[in-house]
C-alpha atoms as a PDB file:
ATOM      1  CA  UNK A   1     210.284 -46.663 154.804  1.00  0.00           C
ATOM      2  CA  UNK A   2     207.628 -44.879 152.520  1.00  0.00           C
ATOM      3  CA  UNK A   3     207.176 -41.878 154.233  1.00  0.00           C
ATOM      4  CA  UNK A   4     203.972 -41.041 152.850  1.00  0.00           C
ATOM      5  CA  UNK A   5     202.722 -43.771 154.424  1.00  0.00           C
ATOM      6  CA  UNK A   6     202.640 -42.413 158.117  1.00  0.00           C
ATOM      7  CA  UNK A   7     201.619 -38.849 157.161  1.00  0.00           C
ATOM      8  CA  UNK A   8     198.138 -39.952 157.801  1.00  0.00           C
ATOM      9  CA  UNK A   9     199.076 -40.943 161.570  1.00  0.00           C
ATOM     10  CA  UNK A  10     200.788 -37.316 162.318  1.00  0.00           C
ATOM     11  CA  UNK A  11     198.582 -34.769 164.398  1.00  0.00           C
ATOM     12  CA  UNK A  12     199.979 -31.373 164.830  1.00  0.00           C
ATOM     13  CA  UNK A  13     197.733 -30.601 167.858  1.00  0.00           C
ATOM     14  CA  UNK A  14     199.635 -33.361 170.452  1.00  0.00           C
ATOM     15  CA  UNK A  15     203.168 -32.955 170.601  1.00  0.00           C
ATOM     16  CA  UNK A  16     203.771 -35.858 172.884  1.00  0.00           C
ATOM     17  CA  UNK A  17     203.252 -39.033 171.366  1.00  0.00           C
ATOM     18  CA  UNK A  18     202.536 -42.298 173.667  1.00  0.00           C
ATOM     19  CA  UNK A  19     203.741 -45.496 172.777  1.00  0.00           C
ATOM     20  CA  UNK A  20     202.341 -48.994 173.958  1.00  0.00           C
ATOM     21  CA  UNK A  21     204.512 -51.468 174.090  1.00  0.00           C
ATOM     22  CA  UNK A  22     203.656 -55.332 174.715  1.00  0.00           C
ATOM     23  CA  UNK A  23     206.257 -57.785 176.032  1.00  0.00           C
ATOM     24  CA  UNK A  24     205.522 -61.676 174.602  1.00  0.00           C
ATOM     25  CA  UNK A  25     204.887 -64.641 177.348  1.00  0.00           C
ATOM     26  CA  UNK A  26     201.888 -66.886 176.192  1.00  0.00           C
ATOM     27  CA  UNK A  27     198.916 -66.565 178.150  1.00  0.00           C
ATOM     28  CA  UNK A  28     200.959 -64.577 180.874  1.00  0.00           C
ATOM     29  CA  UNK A  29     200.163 -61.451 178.334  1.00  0.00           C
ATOM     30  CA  UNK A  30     196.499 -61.596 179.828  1.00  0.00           C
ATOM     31  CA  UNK A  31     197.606 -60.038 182.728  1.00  0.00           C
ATOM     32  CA  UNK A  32     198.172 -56.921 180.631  1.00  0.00           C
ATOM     33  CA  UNK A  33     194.735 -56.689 179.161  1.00  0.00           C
ATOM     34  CA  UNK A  34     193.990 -56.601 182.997  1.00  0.00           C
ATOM     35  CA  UNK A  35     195.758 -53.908 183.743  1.00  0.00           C
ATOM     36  CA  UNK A  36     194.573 -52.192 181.046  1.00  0.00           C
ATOM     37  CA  UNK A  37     190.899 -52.842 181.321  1.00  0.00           C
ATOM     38  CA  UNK A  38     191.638 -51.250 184.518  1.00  0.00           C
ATOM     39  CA  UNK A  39     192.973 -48.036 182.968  1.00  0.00           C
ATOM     40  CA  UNK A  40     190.051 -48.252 180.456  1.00  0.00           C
ATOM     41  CA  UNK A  41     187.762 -48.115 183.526  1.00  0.00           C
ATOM     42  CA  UNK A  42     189.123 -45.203 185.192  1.00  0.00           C
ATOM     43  CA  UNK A  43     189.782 -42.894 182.087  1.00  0.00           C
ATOM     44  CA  UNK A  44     186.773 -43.394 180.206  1.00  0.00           C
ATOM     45  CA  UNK A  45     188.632 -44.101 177.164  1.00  0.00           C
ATOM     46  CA  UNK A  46     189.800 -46.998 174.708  1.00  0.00           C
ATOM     47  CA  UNK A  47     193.153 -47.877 174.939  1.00  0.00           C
ATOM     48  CA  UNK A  48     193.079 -47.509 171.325  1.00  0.00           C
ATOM     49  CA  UNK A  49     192.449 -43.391 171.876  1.00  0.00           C
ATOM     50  CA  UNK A  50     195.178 -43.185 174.877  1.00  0.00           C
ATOM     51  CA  UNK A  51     198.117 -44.056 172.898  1.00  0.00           C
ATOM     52  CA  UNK A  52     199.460 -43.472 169.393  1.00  0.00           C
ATOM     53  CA  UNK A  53     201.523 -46.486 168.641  1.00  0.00           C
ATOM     54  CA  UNK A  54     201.539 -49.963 169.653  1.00  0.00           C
ATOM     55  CA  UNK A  55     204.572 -52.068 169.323  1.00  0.00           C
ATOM     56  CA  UNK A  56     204.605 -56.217 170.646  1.00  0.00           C
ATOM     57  CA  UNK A  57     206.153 -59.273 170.597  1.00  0.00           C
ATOM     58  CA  UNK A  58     204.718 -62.880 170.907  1.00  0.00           C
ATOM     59  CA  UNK A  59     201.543 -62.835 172.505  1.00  0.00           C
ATOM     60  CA  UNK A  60     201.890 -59.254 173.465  1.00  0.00           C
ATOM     61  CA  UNK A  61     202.107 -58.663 169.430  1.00  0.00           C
ATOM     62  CA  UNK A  62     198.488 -60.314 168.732  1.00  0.00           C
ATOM     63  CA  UNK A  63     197.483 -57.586 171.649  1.00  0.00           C
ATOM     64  CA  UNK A  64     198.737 -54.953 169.718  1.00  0.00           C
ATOM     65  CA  UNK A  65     197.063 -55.992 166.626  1.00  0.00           C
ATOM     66  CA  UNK A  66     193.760 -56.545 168.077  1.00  0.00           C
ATOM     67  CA  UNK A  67     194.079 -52.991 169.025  1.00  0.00           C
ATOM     68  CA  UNK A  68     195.778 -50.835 166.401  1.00  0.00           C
ATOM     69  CA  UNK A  69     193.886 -53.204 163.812  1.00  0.00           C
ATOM     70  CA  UNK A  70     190.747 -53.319 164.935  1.00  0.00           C
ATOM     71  CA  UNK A  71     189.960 -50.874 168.110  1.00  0.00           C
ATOM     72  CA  UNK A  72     189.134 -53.556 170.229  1.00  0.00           C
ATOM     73  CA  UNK A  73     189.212 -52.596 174.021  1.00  0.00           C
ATOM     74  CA  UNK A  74     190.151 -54.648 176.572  1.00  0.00           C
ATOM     75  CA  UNK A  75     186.273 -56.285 177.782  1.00  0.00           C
ATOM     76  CA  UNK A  76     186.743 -57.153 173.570  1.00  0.00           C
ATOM     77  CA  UNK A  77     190.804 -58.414 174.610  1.00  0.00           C
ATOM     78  CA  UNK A  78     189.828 -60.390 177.345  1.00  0.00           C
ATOM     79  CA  UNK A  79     187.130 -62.412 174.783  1.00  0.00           C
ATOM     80  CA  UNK A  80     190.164 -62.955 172.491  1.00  0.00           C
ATOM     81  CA  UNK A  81     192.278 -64.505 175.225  1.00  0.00           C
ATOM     82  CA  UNK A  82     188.866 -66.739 176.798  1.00  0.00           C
ATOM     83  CA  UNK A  83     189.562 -69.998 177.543  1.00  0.00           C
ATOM     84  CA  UNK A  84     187.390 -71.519 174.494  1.00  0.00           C
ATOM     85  CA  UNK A  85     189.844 -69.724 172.279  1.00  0.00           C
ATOM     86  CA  UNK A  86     193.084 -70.116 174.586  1.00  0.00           C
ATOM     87  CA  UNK A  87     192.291 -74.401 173.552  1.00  0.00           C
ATOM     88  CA  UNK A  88     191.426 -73.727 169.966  1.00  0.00           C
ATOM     89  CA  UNK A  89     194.858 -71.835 169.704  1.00  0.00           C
ATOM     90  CA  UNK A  90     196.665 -74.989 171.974  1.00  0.00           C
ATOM     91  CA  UNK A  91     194.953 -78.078 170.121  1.00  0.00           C
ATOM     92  CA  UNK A  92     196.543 -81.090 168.625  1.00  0.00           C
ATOM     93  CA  UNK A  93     199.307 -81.669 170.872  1.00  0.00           C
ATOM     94  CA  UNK A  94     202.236 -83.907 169.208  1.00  0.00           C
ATOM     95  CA  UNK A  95     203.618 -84.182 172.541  1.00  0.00           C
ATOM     96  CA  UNK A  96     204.894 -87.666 173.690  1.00  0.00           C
ATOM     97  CA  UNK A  97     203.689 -87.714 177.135  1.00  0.00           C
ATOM     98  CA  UNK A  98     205.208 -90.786 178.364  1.00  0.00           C
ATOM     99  CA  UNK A  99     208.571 -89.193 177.240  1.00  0.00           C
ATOM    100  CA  UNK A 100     210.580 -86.273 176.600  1.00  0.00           C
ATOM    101  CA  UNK A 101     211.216 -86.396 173.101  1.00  0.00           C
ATOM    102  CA  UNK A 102     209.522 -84.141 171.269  1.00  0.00           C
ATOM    103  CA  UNK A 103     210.383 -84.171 167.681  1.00  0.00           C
ATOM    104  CA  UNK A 104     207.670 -81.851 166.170  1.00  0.00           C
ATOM    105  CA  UNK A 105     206.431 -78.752 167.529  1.00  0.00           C
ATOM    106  CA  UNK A 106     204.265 -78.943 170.575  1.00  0.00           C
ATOM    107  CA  UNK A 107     201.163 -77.669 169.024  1.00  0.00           C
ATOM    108  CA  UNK A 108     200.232 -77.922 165.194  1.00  0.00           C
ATOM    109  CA  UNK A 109     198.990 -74.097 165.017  1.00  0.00           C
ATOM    110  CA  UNK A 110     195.672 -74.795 162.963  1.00  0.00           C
ATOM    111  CA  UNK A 111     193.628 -73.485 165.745  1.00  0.00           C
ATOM    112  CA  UNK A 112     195.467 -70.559 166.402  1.00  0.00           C
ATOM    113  CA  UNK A 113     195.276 -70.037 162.778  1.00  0.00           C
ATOM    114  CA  UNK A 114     191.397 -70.162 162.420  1.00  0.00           C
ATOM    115  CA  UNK A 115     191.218 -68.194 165.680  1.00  0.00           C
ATOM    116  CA  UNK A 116     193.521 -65.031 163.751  1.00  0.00           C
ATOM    117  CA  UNK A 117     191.486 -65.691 160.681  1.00  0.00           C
ATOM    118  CA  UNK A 118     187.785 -65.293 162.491  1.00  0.00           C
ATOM    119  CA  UNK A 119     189.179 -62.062 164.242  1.00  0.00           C
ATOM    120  CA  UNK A 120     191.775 -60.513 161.608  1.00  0.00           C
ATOM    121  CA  UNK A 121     189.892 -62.162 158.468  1.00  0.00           C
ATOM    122  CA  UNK A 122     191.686 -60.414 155.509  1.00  0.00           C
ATOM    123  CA  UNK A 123     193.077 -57.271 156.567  1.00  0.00           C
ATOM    124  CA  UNK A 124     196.424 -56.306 155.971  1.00  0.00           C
ATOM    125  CA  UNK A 125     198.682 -54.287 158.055  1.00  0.00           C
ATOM    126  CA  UNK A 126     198.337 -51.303 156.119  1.00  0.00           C
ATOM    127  CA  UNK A 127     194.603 -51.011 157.386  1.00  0.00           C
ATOM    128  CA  UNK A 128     195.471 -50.952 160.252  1.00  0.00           C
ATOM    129  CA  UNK A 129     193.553 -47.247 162.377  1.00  0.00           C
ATOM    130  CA  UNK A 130     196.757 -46.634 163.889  1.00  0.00           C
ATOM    131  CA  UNK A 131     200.580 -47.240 163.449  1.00  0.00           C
ATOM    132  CA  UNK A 132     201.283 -50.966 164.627  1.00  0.00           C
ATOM    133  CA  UNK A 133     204.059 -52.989 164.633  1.00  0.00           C
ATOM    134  CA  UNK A 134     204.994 -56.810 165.382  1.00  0.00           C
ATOM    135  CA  UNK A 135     208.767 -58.464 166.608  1.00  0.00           C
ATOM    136  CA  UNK A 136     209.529 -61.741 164.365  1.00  0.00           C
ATOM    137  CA  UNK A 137     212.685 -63.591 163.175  1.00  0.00           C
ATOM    138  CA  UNK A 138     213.817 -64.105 159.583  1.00  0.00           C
ATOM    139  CA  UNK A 139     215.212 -67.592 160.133  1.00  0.00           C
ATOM    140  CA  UNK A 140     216.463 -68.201 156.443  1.00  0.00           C
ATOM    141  CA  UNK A 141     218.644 -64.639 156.408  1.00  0.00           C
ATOM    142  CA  UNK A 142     219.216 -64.982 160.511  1.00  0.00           C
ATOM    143  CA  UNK A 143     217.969 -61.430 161.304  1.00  0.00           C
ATOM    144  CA  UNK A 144     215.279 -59.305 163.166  1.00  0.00           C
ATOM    145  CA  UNK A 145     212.626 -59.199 161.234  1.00  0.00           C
ATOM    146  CA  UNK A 146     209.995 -56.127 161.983  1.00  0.00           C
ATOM    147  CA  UNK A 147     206.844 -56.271 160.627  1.00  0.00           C
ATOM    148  CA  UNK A 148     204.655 -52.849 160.871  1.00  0.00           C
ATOM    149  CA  UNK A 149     201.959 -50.807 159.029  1.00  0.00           C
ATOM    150  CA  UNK A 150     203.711 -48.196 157.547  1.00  0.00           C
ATOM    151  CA  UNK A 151     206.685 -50.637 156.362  1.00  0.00           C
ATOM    152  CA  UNK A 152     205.090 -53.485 155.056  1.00  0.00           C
ATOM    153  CA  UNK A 153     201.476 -52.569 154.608  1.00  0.00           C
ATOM    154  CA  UNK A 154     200.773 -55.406 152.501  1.00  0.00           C
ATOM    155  CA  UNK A 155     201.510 -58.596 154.881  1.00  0.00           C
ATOM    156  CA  UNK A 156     198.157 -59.673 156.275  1.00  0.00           C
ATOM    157  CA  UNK A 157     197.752 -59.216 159.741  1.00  0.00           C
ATOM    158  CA  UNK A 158     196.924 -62.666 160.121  1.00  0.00           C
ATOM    159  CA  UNK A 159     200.691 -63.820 159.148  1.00  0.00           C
ATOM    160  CA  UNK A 160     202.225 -60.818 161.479  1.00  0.00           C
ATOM    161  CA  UNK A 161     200.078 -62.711 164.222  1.00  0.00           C
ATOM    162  CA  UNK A 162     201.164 -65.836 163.459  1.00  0.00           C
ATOM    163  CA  UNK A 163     204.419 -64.976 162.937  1.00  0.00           C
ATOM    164  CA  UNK A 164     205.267 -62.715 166.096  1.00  0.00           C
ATOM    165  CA  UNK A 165     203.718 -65.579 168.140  1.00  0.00           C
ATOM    166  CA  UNK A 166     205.206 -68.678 166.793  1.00  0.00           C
ATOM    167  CA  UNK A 167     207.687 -69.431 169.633  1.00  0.00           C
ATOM    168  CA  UNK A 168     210.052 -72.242 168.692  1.00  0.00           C
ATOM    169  CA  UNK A 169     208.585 -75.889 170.688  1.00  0.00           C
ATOM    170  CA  UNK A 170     205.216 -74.625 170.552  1.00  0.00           C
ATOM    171  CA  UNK A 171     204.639 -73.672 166.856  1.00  0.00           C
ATOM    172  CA  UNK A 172     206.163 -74.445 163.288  1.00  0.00           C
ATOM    173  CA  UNK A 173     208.183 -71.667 161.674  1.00  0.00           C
ATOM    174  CA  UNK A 174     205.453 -69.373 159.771  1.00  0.00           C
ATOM    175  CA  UNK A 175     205.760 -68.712 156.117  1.00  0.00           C
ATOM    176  CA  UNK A 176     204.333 -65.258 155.509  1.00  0.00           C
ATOM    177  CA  UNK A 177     202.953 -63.303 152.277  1.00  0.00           C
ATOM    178  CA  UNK A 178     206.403 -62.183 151.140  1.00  0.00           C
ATOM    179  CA  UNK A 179     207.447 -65.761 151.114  1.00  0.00           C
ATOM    180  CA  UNK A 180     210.104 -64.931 154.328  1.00  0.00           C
ATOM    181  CA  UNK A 181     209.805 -67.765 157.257  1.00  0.00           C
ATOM    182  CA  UNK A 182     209.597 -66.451 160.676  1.00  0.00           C
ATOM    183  CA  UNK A 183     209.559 -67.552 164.363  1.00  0.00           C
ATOM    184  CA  UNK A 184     208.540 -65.511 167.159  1.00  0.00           C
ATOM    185  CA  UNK A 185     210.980 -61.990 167.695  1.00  0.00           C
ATOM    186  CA  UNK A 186     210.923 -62.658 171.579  1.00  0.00           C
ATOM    187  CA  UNK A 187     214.351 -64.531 170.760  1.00  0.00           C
ATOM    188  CA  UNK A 188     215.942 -61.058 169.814  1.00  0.00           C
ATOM    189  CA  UNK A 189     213.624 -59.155 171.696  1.00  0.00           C
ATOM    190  CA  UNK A 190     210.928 -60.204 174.288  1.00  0.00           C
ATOM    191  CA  UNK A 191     210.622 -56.788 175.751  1.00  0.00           C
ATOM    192  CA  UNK A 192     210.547 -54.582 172.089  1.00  0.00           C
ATOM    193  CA  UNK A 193     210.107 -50.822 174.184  1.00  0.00           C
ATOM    194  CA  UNK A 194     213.442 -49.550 172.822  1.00  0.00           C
ATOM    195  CA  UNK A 195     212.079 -50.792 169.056  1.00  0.00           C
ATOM    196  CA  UNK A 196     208.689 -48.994 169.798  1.00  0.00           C
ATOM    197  CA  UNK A 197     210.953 -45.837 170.755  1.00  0.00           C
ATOM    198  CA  UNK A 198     212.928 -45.941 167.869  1.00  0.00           C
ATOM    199  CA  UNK A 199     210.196 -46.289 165.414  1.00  0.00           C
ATOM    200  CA  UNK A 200     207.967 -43.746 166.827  1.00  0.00           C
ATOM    201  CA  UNK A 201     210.888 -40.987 166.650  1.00  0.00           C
ATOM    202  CA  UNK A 202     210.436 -42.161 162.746  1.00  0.00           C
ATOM    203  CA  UNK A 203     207.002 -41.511 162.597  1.00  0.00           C
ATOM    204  CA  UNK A 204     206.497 -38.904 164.512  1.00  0.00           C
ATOM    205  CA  UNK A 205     209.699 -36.313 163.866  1.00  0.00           C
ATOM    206  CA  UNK A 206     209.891 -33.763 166.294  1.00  0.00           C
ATOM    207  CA  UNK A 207     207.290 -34.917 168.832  1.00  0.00           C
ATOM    208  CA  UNK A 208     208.195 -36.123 172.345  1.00  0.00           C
ATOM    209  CA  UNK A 209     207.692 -40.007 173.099  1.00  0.00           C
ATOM    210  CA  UNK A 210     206.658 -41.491 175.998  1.00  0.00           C
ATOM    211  CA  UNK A 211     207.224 -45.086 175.994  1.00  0.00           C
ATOM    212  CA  UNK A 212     204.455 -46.986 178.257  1.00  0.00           C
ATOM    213  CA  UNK A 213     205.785 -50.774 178.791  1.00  0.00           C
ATOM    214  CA  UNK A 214     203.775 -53.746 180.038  1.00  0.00           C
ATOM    215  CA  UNK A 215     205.480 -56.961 181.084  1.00  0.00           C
ATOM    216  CA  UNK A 216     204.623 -60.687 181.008  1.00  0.00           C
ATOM    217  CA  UNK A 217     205.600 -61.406 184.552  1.00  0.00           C
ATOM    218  CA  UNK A 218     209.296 -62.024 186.008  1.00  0.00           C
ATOM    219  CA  UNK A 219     210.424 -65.511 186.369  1.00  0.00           C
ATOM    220  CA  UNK A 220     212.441 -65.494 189.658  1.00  0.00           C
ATOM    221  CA  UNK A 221     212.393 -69.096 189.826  1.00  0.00           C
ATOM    222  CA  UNK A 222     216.212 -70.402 190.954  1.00  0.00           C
ATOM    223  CA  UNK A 223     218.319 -72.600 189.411  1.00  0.00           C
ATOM    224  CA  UNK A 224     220.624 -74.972 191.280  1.00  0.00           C
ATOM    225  CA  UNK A 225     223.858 -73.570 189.947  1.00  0.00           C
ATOM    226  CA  UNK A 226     225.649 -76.682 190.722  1.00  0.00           C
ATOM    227  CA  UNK A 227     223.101 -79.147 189.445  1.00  0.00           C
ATOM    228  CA  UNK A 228     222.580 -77.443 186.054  1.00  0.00           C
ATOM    229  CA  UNK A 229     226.647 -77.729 185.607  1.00  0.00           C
ATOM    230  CA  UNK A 230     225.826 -81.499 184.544  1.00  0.00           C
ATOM    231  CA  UNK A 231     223.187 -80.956 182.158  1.00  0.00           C
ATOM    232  CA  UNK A 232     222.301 -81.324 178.607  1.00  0.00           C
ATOM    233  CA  UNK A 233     219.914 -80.329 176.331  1.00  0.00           C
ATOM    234  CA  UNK A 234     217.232 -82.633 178.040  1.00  0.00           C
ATOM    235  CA  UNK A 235     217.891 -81.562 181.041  1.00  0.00           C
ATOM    236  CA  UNK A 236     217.689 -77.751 180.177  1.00  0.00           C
ATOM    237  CA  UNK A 237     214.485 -78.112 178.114  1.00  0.00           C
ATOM    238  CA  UNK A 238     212.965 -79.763 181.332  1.00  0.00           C
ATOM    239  CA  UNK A 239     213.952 -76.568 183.237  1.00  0.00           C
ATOM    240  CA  UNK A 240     212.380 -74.059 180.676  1.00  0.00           C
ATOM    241  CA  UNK A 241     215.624 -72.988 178.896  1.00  0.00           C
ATOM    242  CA  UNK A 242     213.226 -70.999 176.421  1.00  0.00           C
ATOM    243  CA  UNK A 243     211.698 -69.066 179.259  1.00  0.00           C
ATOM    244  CA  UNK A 244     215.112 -67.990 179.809  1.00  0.00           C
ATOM    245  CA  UNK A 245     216.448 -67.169 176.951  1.00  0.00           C
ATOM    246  CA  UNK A 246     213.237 -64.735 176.502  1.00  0.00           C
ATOM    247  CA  UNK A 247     213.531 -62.906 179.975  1.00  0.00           C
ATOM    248  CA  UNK A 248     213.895 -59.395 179.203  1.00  0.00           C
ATOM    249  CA  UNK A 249     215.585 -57.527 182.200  1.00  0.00           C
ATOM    250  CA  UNK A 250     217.979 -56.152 179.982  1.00  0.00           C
ATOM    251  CA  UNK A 251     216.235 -54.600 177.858  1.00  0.00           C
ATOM    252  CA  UNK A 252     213.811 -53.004 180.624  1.00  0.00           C
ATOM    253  CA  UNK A 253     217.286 -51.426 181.648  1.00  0.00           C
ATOM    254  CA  UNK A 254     218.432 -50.292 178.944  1.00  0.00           C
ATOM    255  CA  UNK A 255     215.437 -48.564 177.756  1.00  0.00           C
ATOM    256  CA  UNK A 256     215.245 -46.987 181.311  1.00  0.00           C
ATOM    257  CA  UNK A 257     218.311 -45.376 181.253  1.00  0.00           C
ATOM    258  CA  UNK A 258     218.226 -44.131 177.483  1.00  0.00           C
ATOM    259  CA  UNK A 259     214.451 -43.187 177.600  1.00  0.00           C
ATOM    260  CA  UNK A 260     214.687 -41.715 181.364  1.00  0.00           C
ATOM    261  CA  UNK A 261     211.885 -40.025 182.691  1.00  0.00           C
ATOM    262  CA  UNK A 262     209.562 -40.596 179.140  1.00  0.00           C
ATOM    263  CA  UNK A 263     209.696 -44.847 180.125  1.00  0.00           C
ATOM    264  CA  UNK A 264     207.626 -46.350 182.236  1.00  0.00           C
ATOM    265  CA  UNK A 265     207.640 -50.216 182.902  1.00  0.00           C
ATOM    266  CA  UNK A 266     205.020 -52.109 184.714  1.00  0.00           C
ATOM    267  CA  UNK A 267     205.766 -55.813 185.649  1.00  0.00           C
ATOM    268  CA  UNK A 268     206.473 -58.090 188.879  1.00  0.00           C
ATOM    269  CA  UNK A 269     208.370 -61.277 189.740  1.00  0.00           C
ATOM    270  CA  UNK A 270     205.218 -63.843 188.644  1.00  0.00           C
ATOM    271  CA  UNK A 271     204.704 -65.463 191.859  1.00  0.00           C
ATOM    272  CA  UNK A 272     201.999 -68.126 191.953  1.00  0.00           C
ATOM    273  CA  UNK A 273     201.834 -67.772 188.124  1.00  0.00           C
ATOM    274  CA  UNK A 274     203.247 -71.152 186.339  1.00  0.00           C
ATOM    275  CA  UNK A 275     206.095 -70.012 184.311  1.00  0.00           C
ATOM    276  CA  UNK A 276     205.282 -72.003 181.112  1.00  0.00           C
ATOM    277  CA  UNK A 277     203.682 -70.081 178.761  1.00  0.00           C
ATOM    278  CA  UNK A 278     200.809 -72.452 177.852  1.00  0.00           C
ATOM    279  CA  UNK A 279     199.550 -73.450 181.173  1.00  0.00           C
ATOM    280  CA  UNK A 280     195.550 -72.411 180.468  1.00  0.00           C
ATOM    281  CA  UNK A 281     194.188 -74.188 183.488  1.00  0.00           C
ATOM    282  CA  UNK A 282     191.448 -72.666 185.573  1.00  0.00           C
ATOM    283  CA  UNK A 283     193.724 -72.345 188.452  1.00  0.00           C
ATOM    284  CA  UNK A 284     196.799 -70.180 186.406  1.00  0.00           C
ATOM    285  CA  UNK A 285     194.492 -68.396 184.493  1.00  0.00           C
ATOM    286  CA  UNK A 286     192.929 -66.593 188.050  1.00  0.00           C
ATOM    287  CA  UNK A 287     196.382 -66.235 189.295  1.00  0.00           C
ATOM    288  CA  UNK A 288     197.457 -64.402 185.639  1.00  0.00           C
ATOM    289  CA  UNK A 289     194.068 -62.325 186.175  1.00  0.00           C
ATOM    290  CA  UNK A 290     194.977 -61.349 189.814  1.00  0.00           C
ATOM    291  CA  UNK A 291     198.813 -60.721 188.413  1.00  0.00           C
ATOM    292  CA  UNK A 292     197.211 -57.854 186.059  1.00  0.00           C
ATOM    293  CA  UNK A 293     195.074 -56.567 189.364  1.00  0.00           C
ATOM    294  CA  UNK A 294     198.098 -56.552 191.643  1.00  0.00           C
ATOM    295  CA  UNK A 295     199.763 -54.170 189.143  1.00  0.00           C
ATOM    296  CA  UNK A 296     196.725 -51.667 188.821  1.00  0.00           C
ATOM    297  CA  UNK A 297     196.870 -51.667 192.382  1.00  0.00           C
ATOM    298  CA  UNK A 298     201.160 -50.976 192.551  1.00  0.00           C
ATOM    299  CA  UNK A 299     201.042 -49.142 189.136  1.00  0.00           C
ATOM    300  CA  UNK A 300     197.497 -47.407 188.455  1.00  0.00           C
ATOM    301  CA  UNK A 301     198.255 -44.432 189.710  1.00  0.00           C
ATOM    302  CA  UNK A 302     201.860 -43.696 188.456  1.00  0.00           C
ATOM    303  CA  UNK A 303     200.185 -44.619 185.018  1.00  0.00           C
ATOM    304  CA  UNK A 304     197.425 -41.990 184.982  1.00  0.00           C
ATOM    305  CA  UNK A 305     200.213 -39.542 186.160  1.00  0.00           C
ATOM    306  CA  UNK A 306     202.864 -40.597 183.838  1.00  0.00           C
ATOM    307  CA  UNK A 307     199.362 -40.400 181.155  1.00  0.00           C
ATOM    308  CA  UNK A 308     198.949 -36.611 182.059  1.00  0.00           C
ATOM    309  CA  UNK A 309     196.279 -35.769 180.067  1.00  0.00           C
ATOM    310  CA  UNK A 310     194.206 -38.603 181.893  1.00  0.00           C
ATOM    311  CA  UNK A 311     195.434 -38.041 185.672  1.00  0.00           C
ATOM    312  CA  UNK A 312     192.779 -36.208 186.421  1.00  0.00           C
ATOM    313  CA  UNK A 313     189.973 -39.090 185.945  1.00  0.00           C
ATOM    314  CA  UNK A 314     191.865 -41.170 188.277  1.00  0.00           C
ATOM    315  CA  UNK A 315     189.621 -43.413 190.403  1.00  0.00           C
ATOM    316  CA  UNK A 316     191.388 -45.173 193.082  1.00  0.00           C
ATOM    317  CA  UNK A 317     190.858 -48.669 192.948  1.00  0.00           C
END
């Protein structure tokens, strides 16, 4: 790490230091926007001024970027995710309905890539206002692969996005500026709060962190134990083997008891929600939006407390 490079983030006058970290899980990462439009609402301020790192994976990732990169707030998030640009990012299937097989990825990504490309255009991560940082995969040297700001300024935010994001089915593996190849880091690391906690003790020596983690939705769906003994890899694709190798319980525990009092998680068993992280129909895409109001309602308060500085704007929804 060039530590010059994250002097310009480091503010003497706030010795706490708030991270926001995004969990990956397709459209299901509207729900956070949601919340935090919510949170917007009731402190007055951008998300972008609240917190002083942002950290994702996946889906969650692109939220971070939109933010850190370009100070969107949420009414500006919730445009990114519309559902004009949810089918521009989801075009071109090469699925083979009338069968199983799928022998290229589900989507061909040229969509998704014009969509980074109108919002991110050339910038690279070392424009970005604030420190940022993305969750991918190095396929070719099999390792975690974390792409950030202050460590490799020079990789467009466009590839970060389209790396972080390019979950294995859905998307080809991404070749970025440095020539790596990458898939999306929810494999290692749907849930990346411990990462965020890590690198913000980097970047911001001596400060207190406060870890702030958004989820994608629990997946509480059961699986015939006895049934699934007989199955293959058809059989487990059909019953969203991906979606399970991404939950990210563990993690959320982890971080709990090593962060303690300085980590706060906010997610819920999905419900309603389809599980499949590309279902964009009317109908899932209300249920994701409600998902992201239910948790204001459980959460908003313990946030703006847990926020300090912002408890006292509260607004009860």
């Amino acid at each position: 790490m060039d530590i010059r490079r994250f002097f310009k983030y480091l503010t003497p006058s706030k010795k706490t230091k708030l991270v926001l970290s995004f969990d990956g899980g397709g459209v299901r990462a509207i729900a956070a926007v949601v919340f935090l439009k919510q949170l917007e609402i009731a402190s007055g301020k951008k998300i972008f001024d609240i917190f002083d790192f942002f950290i994702g994976t996946s889906a969650g990732g692109i939220n971070a970027l939109n933010i850190a990169g370009l100070e969107a707030n949420c009414f500006e998030l919730e445009n990114f995710w519309s559902k004009e640009n949810l089918a521009k990012t989801m075009s071109k299937s090469f699925w083979d309905n009338a069968s199983f097989l799928q022998t290229k990825p589900k989507y061909d990504g040229k969509g998704k890539r014009e969509l980074l490309l109108k919002y991110f255009q050339d910038q690279s991560l070392g424009e970005a206002k604030k420190p940022v940082a993305v969750l991918a995969y190095d396929v070719e040297n099999r390792k975690p692969r974390l792409l950030s700001s202050y460590d490799s300024p020079g990789i467009k935010m466009v590839s970060a996005a389209s790396a972080t994001s390019a979950a294995p089915i859905y998307y080809s593996t991404q070749e970025i500026d440095d020539g790596s190849w990458l898939i999306d880091g929810g494999i290692v690391a749907n849930n990346p709060s411990l990462l965020g906690y890590s690198e913000a003790k980097k970047i911001f020596p001596g400060c207190e962190i406060k870890v702030f983690s958004i989820g994608t939705g629990i997946n509480r769906r059961k699986i015939n134990g006895y049934n699934s003994a007989k199955w293959g890899a058809l059989n487990w694709f059909r019953h969203d083997i991906l979606g399970i190798m991404l939950e990210s319980s563990m993690f959320d525990e982890i971080a709990s008891d090593l962060i303690g009092k300085n980590y706060l998680r906010v997610n819920s068993p999905t419900g309603l929600v389809n599980r499949r992280m590309d279902d964009t129909s009317d109908v899932n895409l209300e249920r994701i939006h409600l998902m992201g109001m239910e948790w204001w309602s459980e959460f908003g308060k313990e946030t703006t407390e847990f926020l300090e500085e912002f408890k006292h704007v509260f607004r009860a929804v």
